[in-house]
PDB file of N, CA and C in Angstrom:
ATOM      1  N   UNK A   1      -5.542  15.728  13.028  1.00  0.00           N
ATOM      2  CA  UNK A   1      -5.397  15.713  11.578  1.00  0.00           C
ATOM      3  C   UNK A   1      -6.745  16.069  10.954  1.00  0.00           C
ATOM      4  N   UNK A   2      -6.607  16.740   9.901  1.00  0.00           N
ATOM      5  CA  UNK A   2      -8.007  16.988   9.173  1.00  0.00           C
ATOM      6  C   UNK A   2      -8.585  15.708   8.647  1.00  0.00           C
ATOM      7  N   UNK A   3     -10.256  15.616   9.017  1.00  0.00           N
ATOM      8  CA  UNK A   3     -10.756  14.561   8.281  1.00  0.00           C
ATOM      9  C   UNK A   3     -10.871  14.166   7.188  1.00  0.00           C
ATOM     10  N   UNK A   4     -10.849  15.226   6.086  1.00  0.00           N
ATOM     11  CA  UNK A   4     -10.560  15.434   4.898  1.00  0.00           C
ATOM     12  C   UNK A   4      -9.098  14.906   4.158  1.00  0.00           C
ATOM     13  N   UNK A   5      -8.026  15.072   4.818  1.00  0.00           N
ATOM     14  CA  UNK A   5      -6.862  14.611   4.839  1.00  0.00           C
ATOM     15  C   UNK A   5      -6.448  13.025   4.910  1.00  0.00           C
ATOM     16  N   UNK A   6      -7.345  12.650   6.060  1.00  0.00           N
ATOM     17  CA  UNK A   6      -7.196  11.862   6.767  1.00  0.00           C
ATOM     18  C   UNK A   6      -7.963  10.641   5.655  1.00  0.00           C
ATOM     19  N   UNK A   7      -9.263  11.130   5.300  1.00  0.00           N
ATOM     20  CA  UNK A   7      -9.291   9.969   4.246  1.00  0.00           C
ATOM     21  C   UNK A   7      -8.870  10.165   3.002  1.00  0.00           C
ATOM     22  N   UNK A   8      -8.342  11.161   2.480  1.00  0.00           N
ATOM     23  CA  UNK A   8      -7.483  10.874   1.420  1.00  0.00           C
ATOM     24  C   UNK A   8      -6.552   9.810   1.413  1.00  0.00           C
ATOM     25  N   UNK A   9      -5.588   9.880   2.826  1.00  0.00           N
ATOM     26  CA  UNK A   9      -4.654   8.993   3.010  1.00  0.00           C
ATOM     27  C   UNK A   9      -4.908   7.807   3.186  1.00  0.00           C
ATOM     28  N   UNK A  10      -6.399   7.749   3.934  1.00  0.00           N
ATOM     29  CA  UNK A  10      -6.627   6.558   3.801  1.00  0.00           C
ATOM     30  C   UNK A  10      -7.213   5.437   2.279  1.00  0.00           C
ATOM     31  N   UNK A  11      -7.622   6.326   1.859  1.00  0.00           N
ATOM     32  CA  UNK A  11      -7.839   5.774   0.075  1.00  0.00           C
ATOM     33  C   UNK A  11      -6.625   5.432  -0.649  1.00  0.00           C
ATOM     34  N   UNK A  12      -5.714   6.318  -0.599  1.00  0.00           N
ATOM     35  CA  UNK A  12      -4.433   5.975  -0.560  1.00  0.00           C
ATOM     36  C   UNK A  12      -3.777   4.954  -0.276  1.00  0.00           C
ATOM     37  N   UNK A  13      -3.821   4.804   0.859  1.00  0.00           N
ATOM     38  CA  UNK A  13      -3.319   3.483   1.770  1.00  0.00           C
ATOM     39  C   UNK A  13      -4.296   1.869   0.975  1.00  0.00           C
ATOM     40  N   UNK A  14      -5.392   1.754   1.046  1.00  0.00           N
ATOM     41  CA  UNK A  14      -6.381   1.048   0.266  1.00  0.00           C
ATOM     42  C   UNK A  14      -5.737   1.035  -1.318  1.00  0.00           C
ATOM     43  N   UNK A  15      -5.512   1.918  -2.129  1.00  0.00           N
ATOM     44  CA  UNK A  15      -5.255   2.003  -3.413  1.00  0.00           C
ATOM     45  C   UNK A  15      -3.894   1.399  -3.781  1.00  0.00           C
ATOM     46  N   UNK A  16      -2.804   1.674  -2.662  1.00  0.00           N
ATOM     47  CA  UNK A  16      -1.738   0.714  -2.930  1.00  0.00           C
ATOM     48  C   UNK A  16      -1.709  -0.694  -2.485  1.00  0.00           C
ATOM     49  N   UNK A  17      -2.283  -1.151  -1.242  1.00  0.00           N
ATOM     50  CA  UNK A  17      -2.801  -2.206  -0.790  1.00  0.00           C
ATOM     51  C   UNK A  17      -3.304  -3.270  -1.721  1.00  0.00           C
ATOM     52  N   UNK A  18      -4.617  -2.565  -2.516  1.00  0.00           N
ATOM     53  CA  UNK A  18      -5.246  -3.532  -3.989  1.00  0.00           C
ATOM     54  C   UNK A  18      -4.193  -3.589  -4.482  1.00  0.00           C
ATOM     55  N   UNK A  19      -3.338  -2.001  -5.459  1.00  0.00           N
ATOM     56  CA  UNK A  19      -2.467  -3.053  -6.718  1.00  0.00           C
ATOM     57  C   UNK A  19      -1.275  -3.702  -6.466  1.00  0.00           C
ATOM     58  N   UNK A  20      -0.751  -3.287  -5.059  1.00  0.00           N
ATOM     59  CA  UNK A  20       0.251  -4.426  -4.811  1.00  0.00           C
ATOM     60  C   UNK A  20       0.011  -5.784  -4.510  1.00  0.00           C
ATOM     61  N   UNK A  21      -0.884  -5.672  -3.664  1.00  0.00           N
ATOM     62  CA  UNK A  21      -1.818  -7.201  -3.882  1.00  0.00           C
ATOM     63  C   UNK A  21      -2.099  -7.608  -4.988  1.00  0.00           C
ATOM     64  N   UNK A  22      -2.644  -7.159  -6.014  1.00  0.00           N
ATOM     65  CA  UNK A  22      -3.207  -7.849  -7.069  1.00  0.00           C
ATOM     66  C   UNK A  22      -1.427  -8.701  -8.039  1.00  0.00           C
ATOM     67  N   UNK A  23      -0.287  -7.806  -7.920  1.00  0.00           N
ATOM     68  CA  UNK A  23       0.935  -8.583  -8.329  1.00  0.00           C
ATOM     69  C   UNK A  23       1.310  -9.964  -8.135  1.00  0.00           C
ATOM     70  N   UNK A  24       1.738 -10.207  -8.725  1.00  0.00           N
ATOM     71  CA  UNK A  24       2.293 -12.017  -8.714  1.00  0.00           C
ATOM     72  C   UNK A  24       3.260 -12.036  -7.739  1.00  0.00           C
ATOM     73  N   UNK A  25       3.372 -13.373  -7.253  1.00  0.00           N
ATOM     74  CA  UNK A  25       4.622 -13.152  -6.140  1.00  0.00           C
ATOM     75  C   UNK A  25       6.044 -12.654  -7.226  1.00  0.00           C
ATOM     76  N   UNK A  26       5.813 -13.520  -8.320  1.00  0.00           N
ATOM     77  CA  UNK A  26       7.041 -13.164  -9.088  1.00  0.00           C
ATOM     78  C   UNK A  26       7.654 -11.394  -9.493  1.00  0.00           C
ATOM     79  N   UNK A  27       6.442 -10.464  -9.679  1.00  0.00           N
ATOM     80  CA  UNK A  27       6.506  -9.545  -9.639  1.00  0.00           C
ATOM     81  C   UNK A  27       7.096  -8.570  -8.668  1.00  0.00           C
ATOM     82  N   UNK A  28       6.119  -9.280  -7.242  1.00  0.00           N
ATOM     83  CA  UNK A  28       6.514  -8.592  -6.072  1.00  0.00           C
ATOM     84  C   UNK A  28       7.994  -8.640  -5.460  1.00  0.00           C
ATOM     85  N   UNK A  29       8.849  -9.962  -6.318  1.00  0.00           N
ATOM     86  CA  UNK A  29      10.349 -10.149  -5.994  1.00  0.00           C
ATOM     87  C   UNK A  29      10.807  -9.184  -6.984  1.00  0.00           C
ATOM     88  N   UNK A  30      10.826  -8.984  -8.187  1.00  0.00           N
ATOM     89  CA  UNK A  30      11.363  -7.960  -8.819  1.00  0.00           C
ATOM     90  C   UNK A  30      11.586  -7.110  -8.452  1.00  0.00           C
ATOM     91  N   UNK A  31      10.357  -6.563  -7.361  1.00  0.00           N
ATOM     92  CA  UNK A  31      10.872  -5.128  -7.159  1.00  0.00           C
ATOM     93  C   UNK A  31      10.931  -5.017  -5.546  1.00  0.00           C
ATOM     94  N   UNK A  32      11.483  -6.481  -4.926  1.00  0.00           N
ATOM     95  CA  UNK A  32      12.296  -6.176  -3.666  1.00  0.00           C
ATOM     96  C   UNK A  32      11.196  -6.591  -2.636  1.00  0.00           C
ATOM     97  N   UNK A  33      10.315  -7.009  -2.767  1.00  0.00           N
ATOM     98  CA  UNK A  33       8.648  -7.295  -1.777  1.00  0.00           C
ATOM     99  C   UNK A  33       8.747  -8.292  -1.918  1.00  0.00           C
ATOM    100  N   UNK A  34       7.725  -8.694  -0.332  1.00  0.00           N
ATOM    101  CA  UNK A  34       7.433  -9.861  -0.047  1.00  0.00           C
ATOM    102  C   UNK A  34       5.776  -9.063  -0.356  1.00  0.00           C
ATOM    103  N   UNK A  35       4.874 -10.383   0.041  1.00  0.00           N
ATOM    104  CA  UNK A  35       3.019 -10.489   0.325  1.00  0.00           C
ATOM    105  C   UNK A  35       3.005  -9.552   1.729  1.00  0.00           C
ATOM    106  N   UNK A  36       4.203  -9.861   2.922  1.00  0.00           N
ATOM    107  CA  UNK A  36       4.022  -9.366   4.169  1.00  0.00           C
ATOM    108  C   UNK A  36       4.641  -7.926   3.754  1.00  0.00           C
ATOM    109  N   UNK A  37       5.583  -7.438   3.064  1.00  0.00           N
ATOM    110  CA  UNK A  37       5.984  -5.881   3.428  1.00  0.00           C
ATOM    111  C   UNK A  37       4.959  -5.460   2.667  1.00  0.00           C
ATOM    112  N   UNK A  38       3.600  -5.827   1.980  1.00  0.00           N
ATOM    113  CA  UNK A  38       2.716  -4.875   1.450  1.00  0.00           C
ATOM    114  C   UNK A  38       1.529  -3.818   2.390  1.00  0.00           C
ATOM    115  N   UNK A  39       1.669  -4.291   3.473  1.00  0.00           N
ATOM    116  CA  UNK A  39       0.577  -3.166   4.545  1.00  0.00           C
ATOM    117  C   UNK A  39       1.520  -1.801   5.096  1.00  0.00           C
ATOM    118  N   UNK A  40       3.075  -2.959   4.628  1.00  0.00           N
ATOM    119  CA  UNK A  40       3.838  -1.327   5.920  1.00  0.00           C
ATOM    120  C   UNK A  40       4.532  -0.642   4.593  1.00  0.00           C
ATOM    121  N   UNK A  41       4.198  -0.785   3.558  1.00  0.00           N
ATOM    122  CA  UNK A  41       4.936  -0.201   2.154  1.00  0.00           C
ATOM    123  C   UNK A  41       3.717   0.711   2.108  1.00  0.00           C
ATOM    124  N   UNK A  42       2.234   0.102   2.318  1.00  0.00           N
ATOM    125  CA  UNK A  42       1.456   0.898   2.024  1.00  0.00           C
ATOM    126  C   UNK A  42       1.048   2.045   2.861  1.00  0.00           C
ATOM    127  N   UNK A  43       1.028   1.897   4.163  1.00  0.00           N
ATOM    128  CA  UNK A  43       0.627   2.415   5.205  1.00  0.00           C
ATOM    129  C   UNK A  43       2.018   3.860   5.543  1.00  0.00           C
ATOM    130  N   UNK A  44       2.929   4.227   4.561  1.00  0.00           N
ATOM    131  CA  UNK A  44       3.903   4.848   4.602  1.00  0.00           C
ATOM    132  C   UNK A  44       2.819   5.640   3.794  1.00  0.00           C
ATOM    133  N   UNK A  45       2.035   5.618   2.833  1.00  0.00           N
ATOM    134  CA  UNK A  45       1.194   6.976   2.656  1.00  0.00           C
ATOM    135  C   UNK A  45       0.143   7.127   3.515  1.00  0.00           C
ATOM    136  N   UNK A  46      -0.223   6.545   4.422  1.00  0.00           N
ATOM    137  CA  UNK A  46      -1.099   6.490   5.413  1.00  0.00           C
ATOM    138  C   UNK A  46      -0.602   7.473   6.478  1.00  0.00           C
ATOM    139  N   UNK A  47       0.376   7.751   6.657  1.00  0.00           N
ATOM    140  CA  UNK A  47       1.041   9.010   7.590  1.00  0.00           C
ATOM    141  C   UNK A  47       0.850  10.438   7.743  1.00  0.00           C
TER     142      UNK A  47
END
């Protein structure tokens, strides 16, 4: 993979990580999340 690529995705991956983290649990039920599906929700732009 290009390195260039490669950390895009990874900033990416980091950038959804913070603002889904930063949500309330109450939030994160609204829209179908737990605290635990936030690394593999994020890590789907990490690919």
């Amino acid at each position: 993979m290009n390195p260039l690529r490669l950390a895009k995705n990874w900033l990416s991956y980091r950038r959804t990580v913070n603002e889904l983290g930063s949500l309330s649990t109450q939030a994160l039920n609204d829209i179908g999340l737990t605290r635990y599906d936030i690394r593999h929700v994020a890590s789907r732009s990490f690919r």
